[in-house]
Protein backbone atom coordinates (compact mmCIF):
# COMPACT_ATOMS: atom_id res chain seq x y z
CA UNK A 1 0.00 0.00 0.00
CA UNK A 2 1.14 3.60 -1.07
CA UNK A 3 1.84 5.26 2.46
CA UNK A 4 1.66 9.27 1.62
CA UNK A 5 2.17 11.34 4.83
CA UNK A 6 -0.58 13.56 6.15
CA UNK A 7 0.18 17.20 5.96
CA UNK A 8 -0.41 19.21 9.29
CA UNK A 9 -0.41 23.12 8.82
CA UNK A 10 0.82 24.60 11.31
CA UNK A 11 0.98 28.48 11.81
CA UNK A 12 4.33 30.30 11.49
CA UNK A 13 4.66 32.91 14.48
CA UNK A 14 7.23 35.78 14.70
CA UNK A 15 10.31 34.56 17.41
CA UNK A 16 11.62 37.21 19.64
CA UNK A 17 15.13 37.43 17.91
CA UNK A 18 17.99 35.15 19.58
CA UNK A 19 21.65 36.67 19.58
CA UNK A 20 24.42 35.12 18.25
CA UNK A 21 28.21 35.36 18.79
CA UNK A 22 29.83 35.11 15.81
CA UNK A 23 33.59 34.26 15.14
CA UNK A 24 35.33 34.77 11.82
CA UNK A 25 37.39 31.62 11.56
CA UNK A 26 39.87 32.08 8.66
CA UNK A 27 41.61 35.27 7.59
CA UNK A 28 43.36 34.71 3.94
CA UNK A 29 44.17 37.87 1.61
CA UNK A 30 44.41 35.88 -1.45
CA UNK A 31 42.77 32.25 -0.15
CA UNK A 32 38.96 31.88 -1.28
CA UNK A 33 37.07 30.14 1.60
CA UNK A 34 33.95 28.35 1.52
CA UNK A 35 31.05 25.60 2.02
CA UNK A 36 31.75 24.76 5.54
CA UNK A 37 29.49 22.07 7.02
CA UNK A 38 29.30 21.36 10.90
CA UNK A 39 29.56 18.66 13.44
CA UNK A 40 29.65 18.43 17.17
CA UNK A 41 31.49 16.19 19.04
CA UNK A 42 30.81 14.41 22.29
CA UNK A 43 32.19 17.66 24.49
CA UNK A 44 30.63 20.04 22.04
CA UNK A 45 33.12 21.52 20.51
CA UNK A 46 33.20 22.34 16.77
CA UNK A 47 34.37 21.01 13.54
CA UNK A 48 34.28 22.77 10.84
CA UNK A 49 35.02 21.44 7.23
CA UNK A 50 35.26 23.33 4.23
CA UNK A 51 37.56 24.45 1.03
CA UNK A 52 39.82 26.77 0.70
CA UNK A 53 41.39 27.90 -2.77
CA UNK A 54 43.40 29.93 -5.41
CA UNK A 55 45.71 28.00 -7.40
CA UNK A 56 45.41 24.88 -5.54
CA UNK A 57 42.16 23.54 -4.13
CA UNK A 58 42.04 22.01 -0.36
CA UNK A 59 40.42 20.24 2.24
CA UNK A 60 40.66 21.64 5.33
CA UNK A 61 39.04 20.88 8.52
CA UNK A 62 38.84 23.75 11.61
CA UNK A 63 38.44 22.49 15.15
CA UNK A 64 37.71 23.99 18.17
CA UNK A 65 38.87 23.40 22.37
CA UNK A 66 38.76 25.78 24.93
CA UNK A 67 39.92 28.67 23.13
CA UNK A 68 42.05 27.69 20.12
CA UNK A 69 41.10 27.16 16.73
CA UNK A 70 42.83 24.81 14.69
CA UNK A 71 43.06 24.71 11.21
CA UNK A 72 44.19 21.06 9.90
CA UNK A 73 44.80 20.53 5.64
CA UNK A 74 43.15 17.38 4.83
CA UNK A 75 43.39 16.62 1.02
CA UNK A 76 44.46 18.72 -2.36
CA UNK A 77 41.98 18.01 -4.70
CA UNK A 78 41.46 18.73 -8.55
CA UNK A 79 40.15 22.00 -9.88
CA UNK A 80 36.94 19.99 -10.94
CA UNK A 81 36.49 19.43 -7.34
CA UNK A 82 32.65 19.80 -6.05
CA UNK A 83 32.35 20.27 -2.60
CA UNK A 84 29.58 17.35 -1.90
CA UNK A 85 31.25 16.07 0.93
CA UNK A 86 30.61 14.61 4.52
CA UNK A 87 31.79 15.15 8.14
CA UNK A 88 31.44 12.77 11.15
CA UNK A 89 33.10 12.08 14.71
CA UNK A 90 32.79 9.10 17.24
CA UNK A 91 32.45 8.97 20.59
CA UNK A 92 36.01 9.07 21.51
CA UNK A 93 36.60 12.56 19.22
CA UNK A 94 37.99 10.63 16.34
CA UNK A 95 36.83 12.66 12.89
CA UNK A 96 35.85 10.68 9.90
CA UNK A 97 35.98 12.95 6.28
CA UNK A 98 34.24 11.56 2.97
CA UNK A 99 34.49 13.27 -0.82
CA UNK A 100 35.07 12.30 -4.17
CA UNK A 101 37.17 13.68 -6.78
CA UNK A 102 38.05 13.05 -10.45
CA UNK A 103 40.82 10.84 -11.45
CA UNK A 104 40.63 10.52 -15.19
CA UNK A 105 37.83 11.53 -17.98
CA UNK A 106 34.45 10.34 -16.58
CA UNK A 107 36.07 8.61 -13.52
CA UNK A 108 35.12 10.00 -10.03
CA UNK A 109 36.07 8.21 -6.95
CA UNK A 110 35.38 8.15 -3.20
CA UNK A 111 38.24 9.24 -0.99
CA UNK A 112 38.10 8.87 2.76
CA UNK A 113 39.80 10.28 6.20
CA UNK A 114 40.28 10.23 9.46
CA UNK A 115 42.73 11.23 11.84
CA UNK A 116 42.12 8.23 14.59
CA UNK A 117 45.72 6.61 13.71
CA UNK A 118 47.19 9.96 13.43
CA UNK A 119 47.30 13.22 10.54
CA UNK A 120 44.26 12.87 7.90
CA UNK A 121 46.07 10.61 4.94
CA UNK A 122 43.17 10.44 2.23
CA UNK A 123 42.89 6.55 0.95
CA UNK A 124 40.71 5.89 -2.74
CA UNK A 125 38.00 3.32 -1.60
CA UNK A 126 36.67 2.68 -4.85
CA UNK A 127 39.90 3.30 -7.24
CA UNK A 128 37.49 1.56 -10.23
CA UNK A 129 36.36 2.57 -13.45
CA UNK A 130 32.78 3.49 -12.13
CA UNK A 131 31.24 6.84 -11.65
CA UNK A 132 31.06 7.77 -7.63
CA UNK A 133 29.92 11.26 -6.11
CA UNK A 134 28.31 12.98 -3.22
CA UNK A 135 29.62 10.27 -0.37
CA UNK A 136 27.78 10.77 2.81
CA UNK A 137 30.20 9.42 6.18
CA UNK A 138 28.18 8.82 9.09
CA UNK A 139 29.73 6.87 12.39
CA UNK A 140 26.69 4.19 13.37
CA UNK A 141 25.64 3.32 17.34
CA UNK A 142 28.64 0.22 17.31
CA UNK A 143 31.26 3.33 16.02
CA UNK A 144 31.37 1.78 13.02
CA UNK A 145 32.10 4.61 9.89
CA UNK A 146 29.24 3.94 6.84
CA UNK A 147 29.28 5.36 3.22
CA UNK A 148 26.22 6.41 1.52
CA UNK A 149 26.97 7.15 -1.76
CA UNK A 150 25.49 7.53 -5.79
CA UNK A 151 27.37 5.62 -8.13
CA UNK A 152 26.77 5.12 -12.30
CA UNK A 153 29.11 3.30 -15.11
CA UNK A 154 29.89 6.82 -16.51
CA UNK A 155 28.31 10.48 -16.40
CA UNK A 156 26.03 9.68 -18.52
CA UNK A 157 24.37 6.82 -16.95
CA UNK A 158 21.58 6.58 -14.33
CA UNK A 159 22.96 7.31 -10.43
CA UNK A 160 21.53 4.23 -7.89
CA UNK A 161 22.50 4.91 -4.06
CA UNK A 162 24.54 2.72 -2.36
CA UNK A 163 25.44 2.30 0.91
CA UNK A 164 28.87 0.42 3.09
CA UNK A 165 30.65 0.14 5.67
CA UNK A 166 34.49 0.97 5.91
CA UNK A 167 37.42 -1.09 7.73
CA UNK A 168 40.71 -1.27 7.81
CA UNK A 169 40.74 -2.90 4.54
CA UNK A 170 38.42 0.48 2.44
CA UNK A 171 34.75 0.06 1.80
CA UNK A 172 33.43 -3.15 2.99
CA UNK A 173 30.43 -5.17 1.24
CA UNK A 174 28.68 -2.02 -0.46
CA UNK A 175 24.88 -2.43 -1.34
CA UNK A 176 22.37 -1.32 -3.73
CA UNK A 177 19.69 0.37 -1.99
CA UNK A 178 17.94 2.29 -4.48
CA UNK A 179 17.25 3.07 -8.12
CA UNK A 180 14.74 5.93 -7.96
CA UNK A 181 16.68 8.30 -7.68
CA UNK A 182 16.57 11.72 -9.12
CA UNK A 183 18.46 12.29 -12.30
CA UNK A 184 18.47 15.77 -12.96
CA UNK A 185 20.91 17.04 -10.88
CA UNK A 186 21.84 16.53 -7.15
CA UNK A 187 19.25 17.93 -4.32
CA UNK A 188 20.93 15.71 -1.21
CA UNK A 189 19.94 12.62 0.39
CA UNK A 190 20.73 11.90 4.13
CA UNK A 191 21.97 9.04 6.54
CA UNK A 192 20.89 8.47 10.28
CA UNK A 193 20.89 5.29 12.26
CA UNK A 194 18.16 4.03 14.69
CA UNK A 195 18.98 4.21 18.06
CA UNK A 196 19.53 0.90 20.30
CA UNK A 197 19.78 -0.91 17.09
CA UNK A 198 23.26 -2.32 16.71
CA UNK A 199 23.21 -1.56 12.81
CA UNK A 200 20.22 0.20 11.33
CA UNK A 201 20.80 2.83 8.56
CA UNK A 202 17.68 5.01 6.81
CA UNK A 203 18.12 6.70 4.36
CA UNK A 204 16.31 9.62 3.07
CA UNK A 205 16.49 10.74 -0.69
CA UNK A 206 14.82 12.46 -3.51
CA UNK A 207 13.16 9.58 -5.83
CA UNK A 208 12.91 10.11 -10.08
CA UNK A 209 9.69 11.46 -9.09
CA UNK A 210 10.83 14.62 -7.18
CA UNK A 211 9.00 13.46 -4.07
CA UNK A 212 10.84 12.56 -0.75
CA UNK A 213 11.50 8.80 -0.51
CA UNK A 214 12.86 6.76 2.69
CA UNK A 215 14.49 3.27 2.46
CA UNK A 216 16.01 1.17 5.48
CA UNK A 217 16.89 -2.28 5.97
CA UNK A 218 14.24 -5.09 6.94
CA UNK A 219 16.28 -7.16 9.21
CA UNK A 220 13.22 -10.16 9.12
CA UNK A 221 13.61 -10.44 5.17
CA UNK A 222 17.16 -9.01 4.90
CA UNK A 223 16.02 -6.82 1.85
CA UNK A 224 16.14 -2.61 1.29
CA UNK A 225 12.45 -1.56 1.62
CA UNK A 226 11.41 1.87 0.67
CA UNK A 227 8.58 4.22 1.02
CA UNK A 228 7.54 7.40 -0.54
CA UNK A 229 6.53 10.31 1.87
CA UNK A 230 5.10 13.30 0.48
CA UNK A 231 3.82 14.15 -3.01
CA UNK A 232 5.99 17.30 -3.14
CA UNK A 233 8.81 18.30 -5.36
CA UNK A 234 11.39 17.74 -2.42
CA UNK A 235 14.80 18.94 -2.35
CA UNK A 236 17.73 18.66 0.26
CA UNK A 237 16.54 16.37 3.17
CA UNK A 238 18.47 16.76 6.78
CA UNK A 239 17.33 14.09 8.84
CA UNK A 240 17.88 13.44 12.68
CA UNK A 241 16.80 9.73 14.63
CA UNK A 242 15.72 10.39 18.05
CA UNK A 243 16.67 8.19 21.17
CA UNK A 244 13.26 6.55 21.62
CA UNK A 245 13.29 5.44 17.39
CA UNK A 246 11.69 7.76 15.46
CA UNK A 247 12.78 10.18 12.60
CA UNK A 248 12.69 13.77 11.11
CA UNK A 249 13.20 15.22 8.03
CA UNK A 250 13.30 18.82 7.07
CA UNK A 251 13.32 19.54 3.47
CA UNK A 252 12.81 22.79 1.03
CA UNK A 253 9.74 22.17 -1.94
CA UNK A 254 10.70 23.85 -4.87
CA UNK A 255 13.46 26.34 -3.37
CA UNK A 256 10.32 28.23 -1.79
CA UNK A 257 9.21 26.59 1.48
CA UNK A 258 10.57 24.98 4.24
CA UNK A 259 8.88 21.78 5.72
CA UNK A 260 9.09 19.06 8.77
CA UNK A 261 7.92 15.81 8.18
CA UNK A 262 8.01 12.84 11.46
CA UNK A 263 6.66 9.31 12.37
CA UNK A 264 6.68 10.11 15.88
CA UNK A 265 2.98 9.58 15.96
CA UNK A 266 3.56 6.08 14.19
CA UNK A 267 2.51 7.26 10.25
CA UNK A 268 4.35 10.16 9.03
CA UNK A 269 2.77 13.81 9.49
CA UNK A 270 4.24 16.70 7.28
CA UNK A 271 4.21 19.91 8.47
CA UNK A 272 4.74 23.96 6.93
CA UNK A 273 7.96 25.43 8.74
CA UNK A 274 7.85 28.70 6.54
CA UNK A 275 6.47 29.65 3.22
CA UNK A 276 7.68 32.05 0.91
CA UNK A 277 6.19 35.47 0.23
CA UNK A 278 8.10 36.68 -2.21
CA UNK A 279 7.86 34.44 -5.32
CA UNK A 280 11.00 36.03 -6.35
CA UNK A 281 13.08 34.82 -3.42
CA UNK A 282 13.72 31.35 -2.10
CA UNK A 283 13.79 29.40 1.20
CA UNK A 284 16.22 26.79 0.45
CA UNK A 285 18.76 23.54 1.93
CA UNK A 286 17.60 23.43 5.60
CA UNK A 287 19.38 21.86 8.19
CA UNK A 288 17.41 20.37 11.18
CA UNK A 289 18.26 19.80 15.00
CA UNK A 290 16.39 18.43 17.67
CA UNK A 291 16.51 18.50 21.46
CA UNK A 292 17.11 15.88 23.69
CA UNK A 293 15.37 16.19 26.53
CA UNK A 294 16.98 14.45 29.64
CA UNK A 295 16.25 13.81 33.53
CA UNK A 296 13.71 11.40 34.82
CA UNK A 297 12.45 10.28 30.83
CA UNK A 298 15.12 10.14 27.78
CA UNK A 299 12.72 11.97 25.09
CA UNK A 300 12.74 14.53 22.55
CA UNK A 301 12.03 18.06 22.70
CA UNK A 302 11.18 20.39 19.84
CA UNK A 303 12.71 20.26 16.21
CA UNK A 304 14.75 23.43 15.30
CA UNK A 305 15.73 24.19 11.92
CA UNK A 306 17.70 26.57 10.45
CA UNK A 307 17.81 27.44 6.34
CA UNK A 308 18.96 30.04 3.82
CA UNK A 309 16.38 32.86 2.87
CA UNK A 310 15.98 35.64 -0.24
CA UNK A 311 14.12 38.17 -0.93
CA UNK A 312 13.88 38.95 -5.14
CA UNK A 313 16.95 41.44 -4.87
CA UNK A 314 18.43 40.75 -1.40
CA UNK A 315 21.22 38.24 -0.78
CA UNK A 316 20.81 35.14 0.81
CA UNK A 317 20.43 35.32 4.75
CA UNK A 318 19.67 32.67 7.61
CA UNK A 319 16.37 32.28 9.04
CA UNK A 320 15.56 30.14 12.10
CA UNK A 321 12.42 28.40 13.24
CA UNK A 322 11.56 26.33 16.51
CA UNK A 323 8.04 24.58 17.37
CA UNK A 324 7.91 24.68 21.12
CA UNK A 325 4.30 23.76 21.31
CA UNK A 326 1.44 24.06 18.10
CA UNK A 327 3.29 26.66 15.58
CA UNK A 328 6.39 27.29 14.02
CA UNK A 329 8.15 30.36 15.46
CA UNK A 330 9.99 31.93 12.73
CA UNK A 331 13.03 34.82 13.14
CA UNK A 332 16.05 36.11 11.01
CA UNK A 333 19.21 34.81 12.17
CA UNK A 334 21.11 37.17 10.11
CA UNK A 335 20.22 40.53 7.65
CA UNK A 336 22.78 41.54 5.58
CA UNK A 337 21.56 43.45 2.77
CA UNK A 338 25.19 43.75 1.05
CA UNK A 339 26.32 40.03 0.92
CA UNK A 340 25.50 36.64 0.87
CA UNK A 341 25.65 34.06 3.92
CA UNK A 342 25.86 30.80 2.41
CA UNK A 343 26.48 27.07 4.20
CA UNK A 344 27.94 23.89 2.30
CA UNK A 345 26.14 20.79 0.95
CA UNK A 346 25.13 19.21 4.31
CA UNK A 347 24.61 19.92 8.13
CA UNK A 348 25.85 23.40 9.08
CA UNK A 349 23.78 24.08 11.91
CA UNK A 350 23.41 21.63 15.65
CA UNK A 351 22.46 22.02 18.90
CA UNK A 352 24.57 21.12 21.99
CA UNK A 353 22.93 19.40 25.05
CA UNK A 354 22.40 22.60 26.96
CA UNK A 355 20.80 24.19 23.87
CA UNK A 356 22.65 26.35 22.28
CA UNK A 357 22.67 26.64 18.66
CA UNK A 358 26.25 26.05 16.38
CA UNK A 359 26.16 27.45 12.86
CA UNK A 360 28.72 28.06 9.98
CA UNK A 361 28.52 30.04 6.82
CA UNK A 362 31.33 31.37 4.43
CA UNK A 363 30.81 35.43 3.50
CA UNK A 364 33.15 37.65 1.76
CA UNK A 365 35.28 39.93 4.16
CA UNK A 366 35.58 44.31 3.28
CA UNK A 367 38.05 42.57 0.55
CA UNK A 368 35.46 40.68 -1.01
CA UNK A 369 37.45 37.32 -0.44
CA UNK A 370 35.54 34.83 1.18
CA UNK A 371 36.24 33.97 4.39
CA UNK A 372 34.22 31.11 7.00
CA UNK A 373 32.27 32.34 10.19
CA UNK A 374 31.46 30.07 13.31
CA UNK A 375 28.27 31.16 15.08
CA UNK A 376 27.26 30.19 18.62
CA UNK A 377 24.11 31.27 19.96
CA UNK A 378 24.19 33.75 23.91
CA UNK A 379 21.56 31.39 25.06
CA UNK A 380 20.12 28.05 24.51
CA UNK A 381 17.42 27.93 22.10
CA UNK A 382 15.97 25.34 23.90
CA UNK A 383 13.40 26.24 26.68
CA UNK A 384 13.02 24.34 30.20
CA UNK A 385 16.57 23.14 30.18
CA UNK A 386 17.31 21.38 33.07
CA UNK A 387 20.73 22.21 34.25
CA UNK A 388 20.83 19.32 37.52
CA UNK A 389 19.17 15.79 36.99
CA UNK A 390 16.19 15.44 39.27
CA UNK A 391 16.86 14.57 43.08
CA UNK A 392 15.01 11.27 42.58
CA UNK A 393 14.20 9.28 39.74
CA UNK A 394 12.02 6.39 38.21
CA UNK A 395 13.56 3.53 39.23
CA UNK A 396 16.22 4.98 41.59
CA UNK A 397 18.74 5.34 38.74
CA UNK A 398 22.16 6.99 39.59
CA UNK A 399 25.95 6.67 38.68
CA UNK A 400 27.66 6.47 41.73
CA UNK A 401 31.31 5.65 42.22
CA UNK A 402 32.16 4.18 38.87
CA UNK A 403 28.60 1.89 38.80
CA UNK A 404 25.23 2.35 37.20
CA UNK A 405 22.72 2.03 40.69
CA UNK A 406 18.80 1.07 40.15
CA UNK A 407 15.95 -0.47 42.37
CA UNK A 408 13.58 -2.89 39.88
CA UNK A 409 10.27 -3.26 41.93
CA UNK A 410 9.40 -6.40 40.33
CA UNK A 411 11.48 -9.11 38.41
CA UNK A 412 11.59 -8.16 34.42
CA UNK A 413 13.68 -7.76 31.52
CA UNK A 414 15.67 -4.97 31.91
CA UNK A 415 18.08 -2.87 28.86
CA UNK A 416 20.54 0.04 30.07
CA UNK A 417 22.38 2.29 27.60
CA UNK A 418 25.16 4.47 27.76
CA UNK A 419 24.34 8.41 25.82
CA UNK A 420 27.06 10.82 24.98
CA UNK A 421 25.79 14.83 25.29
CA UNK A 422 24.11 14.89 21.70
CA UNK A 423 21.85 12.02 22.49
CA UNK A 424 24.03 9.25 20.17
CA UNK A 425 24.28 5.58 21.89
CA UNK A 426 27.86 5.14 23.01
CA UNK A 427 26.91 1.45 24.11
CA UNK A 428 24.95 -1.10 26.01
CA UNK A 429 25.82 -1.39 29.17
CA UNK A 430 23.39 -4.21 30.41
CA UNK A 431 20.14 -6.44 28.96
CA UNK A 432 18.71 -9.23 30.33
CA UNK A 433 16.29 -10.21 33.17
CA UNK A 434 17.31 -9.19 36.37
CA UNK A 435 15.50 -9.62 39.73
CA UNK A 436 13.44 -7.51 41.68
CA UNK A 437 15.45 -5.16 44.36
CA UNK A 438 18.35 -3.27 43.82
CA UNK A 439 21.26 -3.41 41.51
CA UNK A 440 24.80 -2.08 40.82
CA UNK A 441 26.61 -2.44 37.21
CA UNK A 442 30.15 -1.53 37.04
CA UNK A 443 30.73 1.64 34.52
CA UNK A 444 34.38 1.61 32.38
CA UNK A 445 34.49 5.16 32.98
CA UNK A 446 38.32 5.20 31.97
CA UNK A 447 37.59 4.67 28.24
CA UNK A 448 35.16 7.66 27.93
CA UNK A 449 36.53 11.16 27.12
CA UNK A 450 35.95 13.74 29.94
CA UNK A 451 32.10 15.67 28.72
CA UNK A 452 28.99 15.15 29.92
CA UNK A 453 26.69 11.39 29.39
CA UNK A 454 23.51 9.96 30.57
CA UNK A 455 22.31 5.90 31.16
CA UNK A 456 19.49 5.35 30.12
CA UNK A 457 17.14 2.37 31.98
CA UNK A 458 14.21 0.53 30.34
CA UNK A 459 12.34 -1.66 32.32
CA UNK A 460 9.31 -3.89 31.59
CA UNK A 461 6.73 -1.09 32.75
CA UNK A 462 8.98 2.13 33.40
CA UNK A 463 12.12 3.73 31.77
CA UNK A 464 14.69 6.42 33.74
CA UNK A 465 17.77 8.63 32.51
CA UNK A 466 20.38 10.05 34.78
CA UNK A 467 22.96 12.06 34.12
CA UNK A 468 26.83 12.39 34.69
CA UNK A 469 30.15 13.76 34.06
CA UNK A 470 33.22 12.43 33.35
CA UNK A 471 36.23 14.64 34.30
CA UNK A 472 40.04 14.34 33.24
């Protein structure tokens, strides 16, 4: 059966404006910076990759601790380079880089980095005759690094999506997971992984038909299965999981509105974000966050989503929406009326686990070179953060001493998990049946980085999060 999802209109309310601190993070005379895209890691701190060029073209990735910035050269790439490319980082801080490049006359491969051995050293993990763009890296639950990727015999040819994992050895066992997928030109696709599931990747795309399409793997038949989800000329999908299993998508229809589409209800609802007044103009490429609410219940909190905005003769500016309750709340993030601010090709903007927003653009300096800019919002975004667990929680849950402590009131099956600060599964600590009264699991707290994590307890009729923080 055709599942379509069922459109909810929301209503778009003016935000009272949040302010942002903003930090201009490269400073080049005669080097041309731009399309930086954004990740956290697990102590919040920034990184930043973009391109930076003149008569060479590079890679370069910016990270941030404490107060230093530091600018690390990744790759040199051709002049044909496209900057399509992917950032990720595990749970220990190591950062995974994906992007493809041209090595002969209708031959694109997929190069991949990562500085967990040591500098970035860029390895081809196709190095085949085939036709590979647009790699998206993306560290699953187990910290395993995946590849989702488009692939074709030549340039010419049909692009199918295909997805891998990568080892020691380069991409491992890649599959086909799709066909349908839009021809045209390139309007994004995104990869997320289910929560508590040791290996679960969905994928959200644009099919042939313009409309926004989501595939994942049925583990009971061990085939791709996909599903259509609007019937809207989609472009640019930015996808988040939640901890409790269910996904979000925000997406741009036709370069003039901005949408939010969910199964949190069980069957996916679509809703308006912000339409376009000016037919002129364009709302375009959003990138979604989500909060992760934490304390007695591991839940979610409102979507947030950020995207570029024009007016018919005005440059290209950020606007910001949040949905604490019914409606969209809706505010500029930025009005320049001389110059463009303009993201890369993927996630530029995230929240951190107290709520404060992270976003990067490249803009041109009073030289009119282009240069990249790290914003950080004054104050969360997020409302009704709670700064101190609660004194008391469900099922007595506490780490205490190095061990995980909880009282089960009756015997029952029981699963713990281990969170990092942006809500991503660092591992399971415990599952199983377990007896009623109280219990103590020893925690390995020496292989975590210092930042801040929260267990997570589900028991047969009650569930409890507490957090902690691990210091060095």
């Amino acid at each position: 059966m055709k599942r379509i999802a069922l459109m909810v209109l929301a209503g778009v309310l003016a935000l009272s404006a949040a302010e942002w601190e903003t930090v201009q993070i490269t400073d080049e005379a005669d080097l041309w910076s731009t399309d930086p895209i954004l990740v956290l890691d697990a102590q919040w701190h920034p990184h930043i990759l973009f391109t930076q060029w003149n008569e060479e073209v590079h890679i370069k990735v910016a990270s941030h601790d404490t107060d230093l910035w530091i600018i690390d050269d990744v790759a040199t790439v051709s002049e044909d380079f496209m900057p399509y490319y992917s950032i990720d980082v595990d749970a220990q801080g190591n950062t995974y880089i994906a992007y493809f490049d041209l090595v002969g006359v209708g031959n694109s491969d997929l190069f991949f980095a990562s500085d967990k051995d040591g500098p970035f050293a860029p390895v081809n993990i196709t190095d085949d005759e085939l036709f590979q763009v647009a790699p998206h890296v993306r560290v699953s639950f187990n910290g395993v690094p995946f590849i989702l990727y488009a692939e074709a015999l030549t340039p010419d040819d049909s692009m199918r999506l295909f997805i891998g994992s990568i080892d020691e050895e380069g991409l491992h066992s890649p599959e086909l997971i799709a066909k349908n997928v839009y021809q045209e030109e390139y309007l994004g696709y995104d990869l997320v992984f289910e929560p508590r599931v040791l290996i679960s990747p969905h994928v959200f795309y644009i099919g042939d038909d313009g409309y926004l399409w989501h595939v994942t793997l049925d583990e009971d038949d061990i085939i791709w299965r996909k599903e259509p989800l609007n019937e809207l000329s989609s472009e640019w999908p930015s996808a988040v999981a939640d901890p409790l299993g269910s996904f979000h998508v925000a997406y741009d229809v036709g370069g003039a509105s901005i949408h939010y589409i969910t199964n949190m209800s069980g069957t996916w609802q679509d809703e308006l974000v912000s339409d376009l007044g000016d037919p002129e103009g364009g709302n375009e490429r959003p990138s979604l966050a989500l909060e992760i609410v934490y304390g007695g219940y591991l839940g979610i909190g409102n979507p947030h989503v950020v995207w570029m905005h024009a007016d018919a003769e005005g440059p290209y500016d950020f606007y910001y929406a949040r949905r604490p309750e019914d409606n969209w709340l809706e505010e500029s993030v930025f009005v320049t009326p001389e110059k463009d601010e303009l993201p890369g090709y993927g996630r530029y903007f995230a929240l951190d686990a107290e709520g404060y927003g992270h976003l990067v653009y490249h803009a041109e300096d009073e030289n009119y070179v282009t240069q990249i800019f790290y914003a950080r919002s004054k104050e969360p975004l997020i409302g009704g953060i709670t700064e101190n667990p609660p004194q008391s929680t469900p099922l007595s849950l506490k780490v205490r001493g190095g061990a995980v402590c909880f009282s089960l009131p009756q015997t029952g099956l029981i699963r713990l998990d281990l969170y990092d600060a942006a809500g991503r599964r660092v591992t399971c600590i415990a599952s199983g049946a377990y007896p009623v009264g109280e219990h103590s699991i020893p925690l390995n707290l020496a292989e975590l980085p210092a930042g801040v994590y929260f267990v997570h307890l589900e028991s047969t009729n009650q569930q409890a999060s507490a957090k902690f923080v691990v210091m060095r």
